[in-house]
PDB file of N, CA and C in Angstrom:
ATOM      1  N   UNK A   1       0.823  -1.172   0.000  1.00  0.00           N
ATOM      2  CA  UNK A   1       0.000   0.000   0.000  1.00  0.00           C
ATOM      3  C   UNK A   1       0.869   1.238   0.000  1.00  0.00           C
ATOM      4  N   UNK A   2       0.765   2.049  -0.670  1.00  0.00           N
ATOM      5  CA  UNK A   2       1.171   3.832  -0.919  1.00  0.00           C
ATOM      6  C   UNK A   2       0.528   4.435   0.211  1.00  0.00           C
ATOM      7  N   UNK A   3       1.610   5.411  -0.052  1.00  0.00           N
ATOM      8  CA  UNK A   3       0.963   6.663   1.312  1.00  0.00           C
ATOM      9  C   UNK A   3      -0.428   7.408   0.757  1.00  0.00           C
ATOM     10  N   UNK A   4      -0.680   6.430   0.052  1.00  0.00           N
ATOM     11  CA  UNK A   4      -2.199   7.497   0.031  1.00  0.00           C
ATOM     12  C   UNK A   4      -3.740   6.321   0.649  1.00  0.00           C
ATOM     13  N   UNK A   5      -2.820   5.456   1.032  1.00  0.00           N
ATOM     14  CA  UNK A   5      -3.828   4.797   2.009  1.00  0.00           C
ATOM     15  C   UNK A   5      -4.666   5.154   3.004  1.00  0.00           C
ATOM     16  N   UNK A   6      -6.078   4.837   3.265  1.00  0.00           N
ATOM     17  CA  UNK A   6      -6.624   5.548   3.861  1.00  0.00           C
ATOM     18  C   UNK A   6      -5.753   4.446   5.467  1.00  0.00           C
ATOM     19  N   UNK A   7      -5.616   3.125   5.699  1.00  0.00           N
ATOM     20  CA  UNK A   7      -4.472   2.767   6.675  1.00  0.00           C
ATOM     21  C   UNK A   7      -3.439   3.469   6.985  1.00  0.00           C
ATOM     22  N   UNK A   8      -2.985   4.539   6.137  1.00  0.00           N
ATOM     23  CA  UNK A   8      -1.495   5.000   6.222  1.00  0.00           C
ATOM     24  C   UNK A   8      -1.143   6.315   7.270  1.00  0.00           C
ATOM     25  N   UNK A   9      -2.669   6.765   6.903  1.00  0.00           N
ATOM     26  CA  UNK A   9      -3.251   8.292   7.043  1.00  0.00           C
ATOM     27  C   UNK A   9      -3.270   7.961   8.766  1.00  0.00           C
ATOM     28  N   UNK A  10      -2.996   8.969   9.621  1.00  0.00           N
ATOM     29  CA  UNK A  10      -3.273   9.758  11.123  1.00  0.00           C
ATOM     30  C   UNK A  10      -4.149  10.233  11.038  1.00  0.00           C
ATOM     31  N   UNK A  11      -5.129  10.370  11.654  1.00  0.00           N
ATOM     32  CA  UNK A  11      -6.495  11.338  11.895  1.00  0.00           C
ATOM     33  C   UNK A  11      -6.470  11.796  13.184  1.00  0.00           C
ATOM     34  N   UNK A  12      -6.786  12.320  13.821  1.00  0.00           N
ATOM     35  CA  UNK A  12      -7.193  12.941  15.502  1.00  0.00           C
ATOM     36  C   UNK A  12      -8.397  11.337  16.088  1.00  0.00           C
ATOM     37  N   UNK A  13      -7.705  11.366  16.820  1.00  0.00           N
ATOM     38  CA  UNK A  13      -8.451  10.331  17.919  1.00  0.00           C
ATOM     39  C   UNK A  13      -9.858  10.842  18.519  1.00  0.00           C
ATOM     40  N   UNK A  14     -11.041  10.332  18.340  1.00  0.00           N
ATOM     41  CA  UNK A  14     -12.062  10.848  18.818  1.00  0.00           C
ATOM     42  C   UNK A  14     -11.939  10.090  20.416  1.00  0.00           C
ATOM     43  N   UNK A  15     -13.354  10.329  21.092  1.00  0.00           N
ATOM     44  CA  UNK A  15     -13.578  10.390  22.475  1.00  0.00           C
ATOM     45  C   UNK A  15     -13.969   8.707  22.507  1.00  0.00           C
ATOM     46  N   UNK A  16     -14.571   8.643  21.141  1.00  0.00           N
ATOM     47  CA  UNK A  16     -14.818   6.819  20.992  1.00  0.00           C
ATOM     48  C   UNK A  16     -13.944   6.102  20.859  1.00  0.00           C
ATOM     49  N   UNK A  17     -13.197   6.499  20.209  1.00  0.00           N
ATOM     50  CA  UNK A  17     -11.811   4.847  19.764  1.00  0.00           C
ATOM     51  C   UNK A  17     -10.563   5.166  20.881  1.00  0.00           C
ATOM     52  N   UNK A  18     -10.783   6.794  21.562  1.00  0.00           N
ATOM     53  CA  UNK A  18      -9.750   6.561  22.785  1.00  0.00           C
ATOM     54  C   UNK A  18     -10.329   6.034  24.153  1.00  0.00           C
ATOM     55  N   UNK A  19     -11.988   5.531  23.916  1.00  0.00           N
ATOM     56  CA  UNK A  19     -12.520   5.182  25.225  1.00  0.00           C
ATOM     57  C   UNK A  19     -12.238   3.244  24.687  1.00  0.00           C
ATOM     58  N   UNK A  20     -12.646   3.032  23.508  1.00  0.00           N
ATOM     59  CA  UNK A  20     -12.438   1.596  23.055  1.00  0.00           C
ATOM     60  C   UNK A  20     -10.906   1.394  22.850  1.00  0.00           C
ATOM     61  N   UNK A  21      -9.974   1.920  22.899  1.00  0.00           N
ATOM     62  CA  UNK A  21      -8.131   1.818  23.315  1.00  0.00           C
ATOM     63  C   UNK A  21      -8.211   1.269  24.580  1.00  0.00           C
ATOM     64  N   UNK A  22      -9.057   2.060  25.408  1.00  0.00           N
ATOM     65  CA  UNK A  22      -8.550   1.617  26.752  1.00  0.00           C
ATOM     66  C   UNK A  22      -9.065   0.544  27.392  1.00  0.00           C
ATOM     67  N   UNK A  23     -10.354   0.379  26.794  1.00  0.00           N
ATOM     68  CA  UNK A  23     -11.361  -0.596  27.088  1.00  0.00           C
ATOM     69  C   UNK A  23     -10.622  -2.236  26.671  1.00  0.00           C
ATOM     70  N   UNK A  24     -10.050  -2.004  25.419  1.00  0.00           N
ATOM     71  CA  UNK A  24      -8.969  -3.175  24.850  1.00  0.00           C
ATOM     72  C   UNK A  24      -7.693  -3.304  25.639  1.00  0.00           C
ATOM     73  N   UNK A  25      -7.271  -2.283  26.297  1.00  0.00           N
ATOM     74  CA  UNK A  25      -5.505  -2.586  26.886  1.00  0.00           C
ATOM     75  C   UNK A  25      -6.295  -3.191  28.188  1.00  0.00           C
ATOM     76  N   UNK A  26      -7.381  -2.537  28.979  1.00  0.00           N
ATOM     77  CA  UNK A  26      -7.669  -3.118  30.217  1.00  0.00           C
ATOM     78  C   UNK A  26      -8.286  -4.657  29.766  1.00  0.00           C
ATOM     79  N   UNK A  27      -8.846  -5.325  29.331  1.00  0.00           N
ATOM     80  CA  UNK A  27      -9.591  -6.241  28.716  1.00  0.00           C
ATOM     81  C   UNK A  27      -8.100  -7.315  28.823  1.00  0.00           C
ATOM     82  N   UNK A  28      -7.248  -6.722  27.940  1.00  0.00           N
ATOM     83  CA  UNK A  28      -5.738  -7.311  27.683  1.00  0.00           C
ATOM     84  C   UNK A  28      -4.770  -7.574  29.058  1.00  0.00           C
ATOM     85  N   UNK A  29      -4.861  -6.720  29.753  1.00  0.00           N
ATOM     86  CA  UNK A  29      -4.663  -6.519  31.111  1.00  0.00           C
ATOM     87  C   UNK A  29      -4.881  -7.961  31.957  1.00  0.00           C
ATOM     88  N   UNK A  30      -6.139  -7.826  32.001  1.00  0.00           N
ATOM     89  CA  UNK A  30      -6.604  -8.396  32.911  1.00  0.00           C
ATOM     90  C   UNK A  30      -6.668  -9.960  32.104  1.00  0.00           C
ATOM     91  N   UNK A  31      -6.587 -10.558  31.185  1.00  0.00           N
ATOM     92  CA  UNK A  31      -6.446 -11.735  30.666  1.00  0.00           C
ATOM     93  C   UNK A  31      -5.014 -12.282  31.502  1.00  0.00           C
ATOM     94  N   UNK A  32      -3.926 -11.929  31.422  1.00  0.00           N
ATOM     95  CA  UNK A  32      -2.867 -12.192  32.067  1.00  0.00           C
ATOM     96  C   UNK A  32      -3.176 -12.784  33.424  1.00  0.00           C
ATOM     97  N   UNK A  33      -4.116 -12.320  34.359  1.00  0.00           N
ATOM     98  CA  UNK A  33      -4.093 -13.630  35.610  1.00  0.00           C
ATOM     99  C   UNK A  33      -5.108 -14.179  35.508  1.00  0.00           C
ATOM    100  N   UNK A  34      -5.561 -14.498  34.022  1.00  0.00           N
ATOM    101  CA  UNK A  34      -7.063 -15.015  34.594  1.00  0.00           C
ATOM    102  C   UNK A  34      -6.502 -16.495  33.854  1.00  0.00           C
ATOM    103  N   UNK A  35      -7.351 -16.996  35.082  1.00  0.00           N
ATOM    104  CA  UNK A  35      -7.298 -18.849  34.943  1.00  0.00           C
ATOM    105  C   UNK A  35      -8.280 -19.492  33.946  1.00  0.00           C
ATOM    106  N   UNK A  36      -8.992 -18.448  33.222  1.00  0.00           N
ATOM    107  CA  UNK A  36     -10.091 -19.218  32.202  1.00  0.00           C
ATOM    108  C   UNK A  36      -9.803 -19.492  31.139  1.00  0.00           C
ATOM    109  N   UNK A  37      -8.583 -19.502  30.596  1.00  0.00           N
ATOM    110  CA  UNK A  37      -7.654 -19.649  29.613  1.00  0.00           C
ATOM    111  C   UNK A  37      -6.747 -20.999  29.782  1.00  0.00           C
ATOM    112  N   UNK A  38      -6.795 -22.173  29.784  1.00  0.00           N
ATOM    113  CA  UNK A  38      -5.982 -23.381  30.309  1.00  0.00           C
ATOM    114  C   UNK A  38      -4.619 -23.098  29.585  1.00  0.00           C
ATOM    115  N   UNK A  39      -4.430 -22.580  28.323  1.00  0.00           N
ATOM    116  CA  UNK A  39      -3.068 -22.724  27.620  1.00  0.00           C
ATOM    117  C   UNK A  39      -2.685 -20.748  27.754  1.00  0.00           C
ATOM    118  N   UNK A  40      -1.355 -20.893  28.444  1.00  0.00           N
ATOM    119  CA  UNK A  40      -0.901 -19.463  28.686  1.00  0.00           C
ATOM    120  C   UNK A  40      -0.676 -19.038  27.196  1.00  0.00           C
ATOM    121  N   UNK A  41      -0.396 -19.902  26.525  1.00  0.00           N
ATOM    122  CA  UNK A  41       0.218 -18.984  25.012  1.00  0.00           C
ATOM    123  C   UNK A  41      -1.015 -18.262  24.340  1.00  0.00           C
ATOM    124  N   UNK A  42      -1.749 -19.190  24.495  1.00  0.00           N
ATOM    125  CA  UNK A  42      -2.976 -18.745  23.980  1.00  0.00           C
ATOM    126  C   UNK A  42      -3.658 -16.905  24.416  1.00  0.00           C
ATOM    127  N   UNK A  43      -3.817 -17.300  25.815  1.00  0.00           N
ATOM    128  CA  UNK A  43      -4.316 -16.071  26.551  1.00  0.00           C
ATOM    129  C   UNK A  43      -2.842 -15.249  25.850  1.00  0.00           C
ATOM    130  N   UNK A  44      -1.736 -15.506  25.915  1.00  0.00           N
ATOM    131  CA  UNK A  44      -1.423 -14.524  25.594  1.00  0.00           C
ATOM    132  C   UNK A  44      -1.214 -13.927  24.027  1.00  0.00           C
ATOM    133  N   UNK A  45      -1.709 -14.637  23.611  1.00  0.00           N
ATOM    134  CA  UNK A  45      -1.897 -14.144  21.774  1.00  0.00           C
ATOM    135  C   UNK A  45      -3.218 -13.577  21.625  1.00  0.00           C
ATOM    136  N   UNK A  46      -4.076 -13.739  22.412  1.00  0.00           N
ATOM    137  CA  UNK A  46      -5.390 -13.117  22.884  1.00  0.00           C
ATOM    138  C   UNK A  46      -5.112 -11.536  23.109  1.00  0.00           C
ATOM    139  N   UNK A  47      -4.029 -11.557  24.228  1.00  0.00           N
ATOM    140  CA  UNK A  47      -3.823 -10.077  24.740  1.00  0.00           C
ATOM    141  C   UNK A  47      -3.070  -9.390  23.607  1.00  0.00           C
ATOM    142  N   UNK A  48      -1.807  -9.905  22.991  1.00  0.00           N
ATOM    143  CA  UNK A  48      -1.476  -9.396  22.033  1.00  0.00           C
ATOM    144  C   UNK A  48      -2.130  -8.722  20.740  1.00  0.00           C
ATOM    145  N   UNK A  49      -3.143  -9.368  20.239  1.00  0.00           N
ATOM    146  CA  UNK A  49      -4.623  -9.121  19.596  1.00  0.00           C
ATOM    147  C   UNK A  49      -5.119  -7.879  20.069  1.00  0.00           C
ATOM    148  N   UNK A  50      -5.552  -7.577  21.433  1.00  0.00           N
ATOM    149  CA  UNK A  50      -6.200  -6.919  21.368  1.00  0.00           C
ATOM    150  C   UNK A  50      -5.214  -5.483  21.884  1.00  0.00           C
ATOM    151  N   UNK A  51      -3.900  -6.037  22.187  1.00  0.00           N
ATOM    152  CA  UNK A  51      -3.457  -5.067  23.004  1.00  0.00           C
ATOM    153  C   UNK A  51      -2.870  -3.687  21.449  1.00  0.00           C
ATOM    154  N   UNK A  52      -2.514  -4.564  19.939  1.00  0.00           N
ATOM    155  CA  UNK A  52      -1.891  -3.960  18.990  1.00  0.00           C
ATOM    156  C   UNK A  52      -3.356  -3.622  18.584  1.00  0.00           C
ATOM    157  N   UNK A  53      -4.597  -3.889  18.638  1.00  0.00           N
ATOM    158  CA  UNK A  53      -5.502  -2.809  17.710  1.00  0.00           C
ATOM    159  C   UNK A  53      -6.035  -1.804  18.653  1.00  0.00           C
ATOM    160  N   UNK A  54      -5.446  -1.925  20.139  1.00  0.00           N
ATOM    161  CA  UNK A  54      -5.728  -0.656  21.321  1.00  0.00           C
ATOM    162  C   UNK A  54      -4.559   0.606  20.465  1.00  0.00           C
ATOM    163  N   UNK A  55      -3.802  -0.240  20.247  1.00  0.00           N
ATOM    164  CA  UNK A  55      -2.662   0.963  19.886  1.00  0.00           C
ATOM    165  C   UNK A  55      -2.830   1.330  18.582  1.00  0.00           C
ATOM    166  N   UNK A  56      -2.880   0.988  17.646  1.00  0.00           N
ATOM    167  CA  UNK A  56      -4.163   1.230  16.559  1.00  0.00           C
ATOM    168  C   UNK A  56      -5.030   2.547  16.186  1.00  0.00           C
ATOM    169  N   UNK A  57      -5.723   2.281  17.297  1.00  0.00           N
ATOM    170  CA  UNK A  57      -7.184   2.850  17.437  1.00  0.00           C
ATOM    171  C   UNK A  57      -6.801   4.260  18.621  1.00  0.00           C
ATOM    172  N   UNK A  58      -5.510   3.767  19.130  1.00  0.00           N
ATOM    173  CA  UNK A  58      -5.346   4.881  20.076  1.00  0.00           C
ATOM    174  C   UNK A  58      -4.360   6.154  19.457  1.00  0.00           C
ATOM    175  N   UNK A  59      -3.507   5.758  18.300  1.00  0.00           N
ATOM    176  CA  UNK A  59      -2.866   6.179  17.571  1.00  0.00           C
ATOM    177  C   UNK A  59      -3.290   6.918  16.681  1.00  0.00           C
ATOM    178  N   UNK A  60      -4.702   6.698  16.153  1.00  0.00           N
ATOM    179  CA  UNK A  60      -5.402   7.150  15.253  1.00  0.00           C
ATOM    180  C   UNK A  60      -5.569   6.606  14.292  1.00  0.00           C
ATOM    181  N   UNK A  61      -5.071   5.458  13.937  1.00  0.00           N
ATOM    182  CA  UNK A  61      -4.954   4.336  12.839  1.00  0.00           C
ATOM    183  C   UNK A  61      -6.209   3.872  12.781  1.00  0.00           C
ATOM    184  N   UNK A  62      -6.915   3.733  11.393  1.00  0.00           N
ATOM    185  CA  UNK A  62      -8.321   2.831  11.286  1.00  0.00           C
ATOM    186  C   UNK A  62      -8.147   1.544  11.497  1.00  0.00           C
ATOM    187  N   UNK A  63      -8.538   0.708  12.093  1.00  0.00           N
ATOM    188  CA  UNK A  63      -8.863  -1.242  11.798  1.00  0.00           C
ATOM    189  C   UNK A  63      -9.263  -1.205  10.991  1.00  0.00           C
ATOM    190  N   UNK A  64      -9.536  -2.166  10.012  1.00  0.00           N
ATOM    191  CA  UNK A  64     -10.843  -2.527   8.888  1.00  0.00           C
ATOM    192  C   UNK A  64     -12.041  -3.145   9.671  1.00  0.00           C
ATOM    193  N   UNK A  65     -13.105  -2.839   9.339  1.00  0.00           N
ATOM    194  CA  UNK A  65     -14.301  -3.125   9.855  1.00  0.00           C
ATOM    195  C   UNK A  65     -14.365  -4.321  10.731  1.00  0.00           C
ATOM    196  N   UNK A  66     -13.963  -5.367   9.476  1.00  0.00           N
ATOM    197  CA  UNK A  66     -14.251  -6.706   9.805  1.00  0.00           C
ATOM    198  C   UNK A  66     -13.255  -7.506  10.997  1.00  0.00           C
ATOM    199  N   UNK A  67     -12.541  -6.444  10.848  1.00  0.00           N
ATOM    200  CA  UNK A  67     -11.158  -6.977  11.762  1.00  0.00           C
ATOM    201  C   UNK A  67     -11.750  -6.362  13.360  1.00  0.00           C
ATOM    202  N   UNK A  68     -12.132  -5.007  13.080  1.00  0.00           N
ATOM    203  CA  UNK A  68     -12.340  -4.263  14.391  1.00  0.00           C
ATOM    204  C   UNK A  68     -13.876  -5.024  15.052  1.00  0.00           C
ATOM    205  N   UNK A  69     -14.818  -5.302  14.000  1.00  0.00           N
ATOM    206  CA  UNK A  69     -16.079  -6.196  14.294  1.00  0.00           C
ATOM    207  C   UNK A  69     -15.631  -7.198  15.405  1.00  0.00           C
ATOM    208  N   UNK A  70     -14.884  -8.151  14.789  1.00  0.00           N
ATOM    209  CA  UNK A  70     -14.451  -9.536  15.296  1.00  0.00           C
ATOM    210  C   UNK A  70     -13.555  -9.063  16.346  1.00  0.00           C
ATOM    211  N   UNK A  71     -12.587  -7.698  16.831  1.00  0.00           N
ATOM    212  CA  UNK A  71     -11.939  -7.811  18.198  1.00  0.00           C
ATOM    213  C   UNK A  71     -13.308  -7.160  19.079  1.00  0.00           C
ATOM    214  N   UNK A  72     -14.339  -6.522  18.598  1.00  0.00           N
ATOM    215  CA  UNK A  72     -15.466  -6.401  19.331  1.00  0.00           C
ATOM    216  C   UNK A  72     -16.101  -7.074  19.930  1.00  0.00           C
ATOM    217  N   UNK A  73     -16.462  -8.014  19.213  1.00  0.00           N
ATOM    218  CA  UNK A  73     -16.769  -9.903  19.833  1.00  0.00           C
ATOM    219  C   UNK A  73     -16.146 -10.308  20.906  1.00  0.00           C
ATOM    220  N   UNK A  74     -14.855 -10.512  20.540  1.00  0.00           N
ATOM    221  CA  UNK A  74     -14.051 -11.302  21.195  1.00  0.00           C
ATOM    222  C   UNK A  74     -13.972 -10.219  22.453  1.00  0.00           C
ATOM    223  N   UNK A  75     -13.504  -8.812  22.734  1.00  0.00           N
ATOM    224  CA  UNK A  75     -13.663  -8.183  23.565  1.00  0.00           C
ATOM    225  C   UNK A  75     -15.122  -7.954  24.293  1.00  0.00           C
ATOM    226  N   UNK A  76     -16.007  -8.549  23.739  1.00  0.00           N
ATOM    227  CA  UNK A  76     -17.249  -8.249  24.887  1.00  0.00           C
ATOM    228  C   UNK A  76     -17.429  -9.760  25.285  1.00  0.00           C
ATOM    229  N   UNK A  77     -17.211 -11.151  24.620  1.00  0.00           N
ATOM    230  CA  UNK A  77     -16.967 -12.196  25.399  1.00  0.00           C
ATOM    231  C   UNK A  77     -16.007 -12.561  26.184  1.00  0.00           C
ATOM    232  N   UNK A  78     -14.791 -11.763  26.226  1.00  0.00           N
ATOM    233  CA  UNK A  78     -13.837 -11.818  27.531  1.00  0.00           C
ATOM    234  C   UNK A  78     -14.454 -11.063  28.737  1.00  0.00           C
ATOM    235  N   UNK A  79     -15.063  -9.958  28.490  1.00  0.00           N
ATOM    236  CA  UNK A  79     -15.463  -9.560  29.294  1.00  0.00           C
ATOM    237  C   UNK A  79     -16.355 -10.178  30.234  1.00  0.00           C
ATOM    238  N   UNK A  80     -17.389 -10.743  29.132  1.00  0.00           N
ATOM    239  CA  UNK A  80     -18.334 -11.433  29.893  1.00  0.00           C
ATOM    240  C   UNK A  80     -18.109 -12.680  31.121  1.00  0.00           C
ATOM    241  N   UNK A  81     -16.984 -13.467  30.188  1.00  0.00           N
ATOM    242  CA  UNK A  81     -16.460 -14.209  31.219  1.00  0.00           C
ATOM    243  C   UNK A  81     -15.389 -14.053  32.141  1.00  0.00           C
ATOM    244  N   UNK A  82     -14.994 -12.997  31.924  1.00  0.00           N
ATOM    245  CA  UNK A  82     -14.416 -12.445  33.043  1.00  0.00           C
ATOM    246  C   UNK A  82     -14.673 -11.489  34.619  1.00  0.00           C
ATOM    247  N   UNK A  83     -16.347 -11.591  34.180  1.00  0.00           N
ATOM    248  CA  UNK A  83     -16.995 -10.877  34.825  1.00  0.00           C
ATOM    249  C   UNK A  83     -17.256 -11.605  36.334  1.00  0.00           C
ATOM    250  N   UNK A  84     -16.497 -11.360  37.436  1.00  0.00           N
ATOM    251  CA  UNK A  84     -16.711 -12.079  38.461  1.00  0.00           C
ATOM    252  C   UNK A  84     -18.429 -12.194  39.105  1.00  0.00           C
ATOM    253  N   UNK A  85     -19.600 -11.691  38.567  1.00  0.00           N
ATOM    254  CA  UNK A  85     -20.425 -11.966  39.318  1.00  0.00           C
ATOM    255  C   UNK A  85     -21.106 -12.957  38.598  1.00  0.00           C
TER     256      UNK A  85
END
């Protein structure tokens, strides 16, 4: 891809993708002691996932839809089961 990619391009970070940055590094965070993960490599290619499209999105960099869709998923079912109540 050329620098005239709309990937290539910086934009200003809105109030949404710097509240969903943080929402992904904490999400990423907190995978690291959690025991609901039996294989550590795993959880941690999980965190890695979500921890490079926090930086991404916090940077000002677009995801592609389908990519940012699917860490949406996966970030509201960690959550869920990570949810101690």
């Amino acid at each position: 891809m050329g620098a005239d990619s709309r990937y290539d391009r910086i934009r200003p970070v809105g109030d949404r993708e710097a509240a969903e940055a943080r929402a992904l590094h904490t999400i990423a965070e907190l995978l690291d002691d959690w025991s609901g993960i039996s294989s550590r490599s795993v959880a941690l290619q999980l965190a890695g996932v979500l921890q490079a499209t926090a930086v991404e999105l916090g940077n000002g960099r677009p995801v592609p839809v389908g990519v940012r869709r699917a860490i949406r998923g996966l970030a509201d079912a960690l959550r869920q089961e990570l949810d101690p109540r």
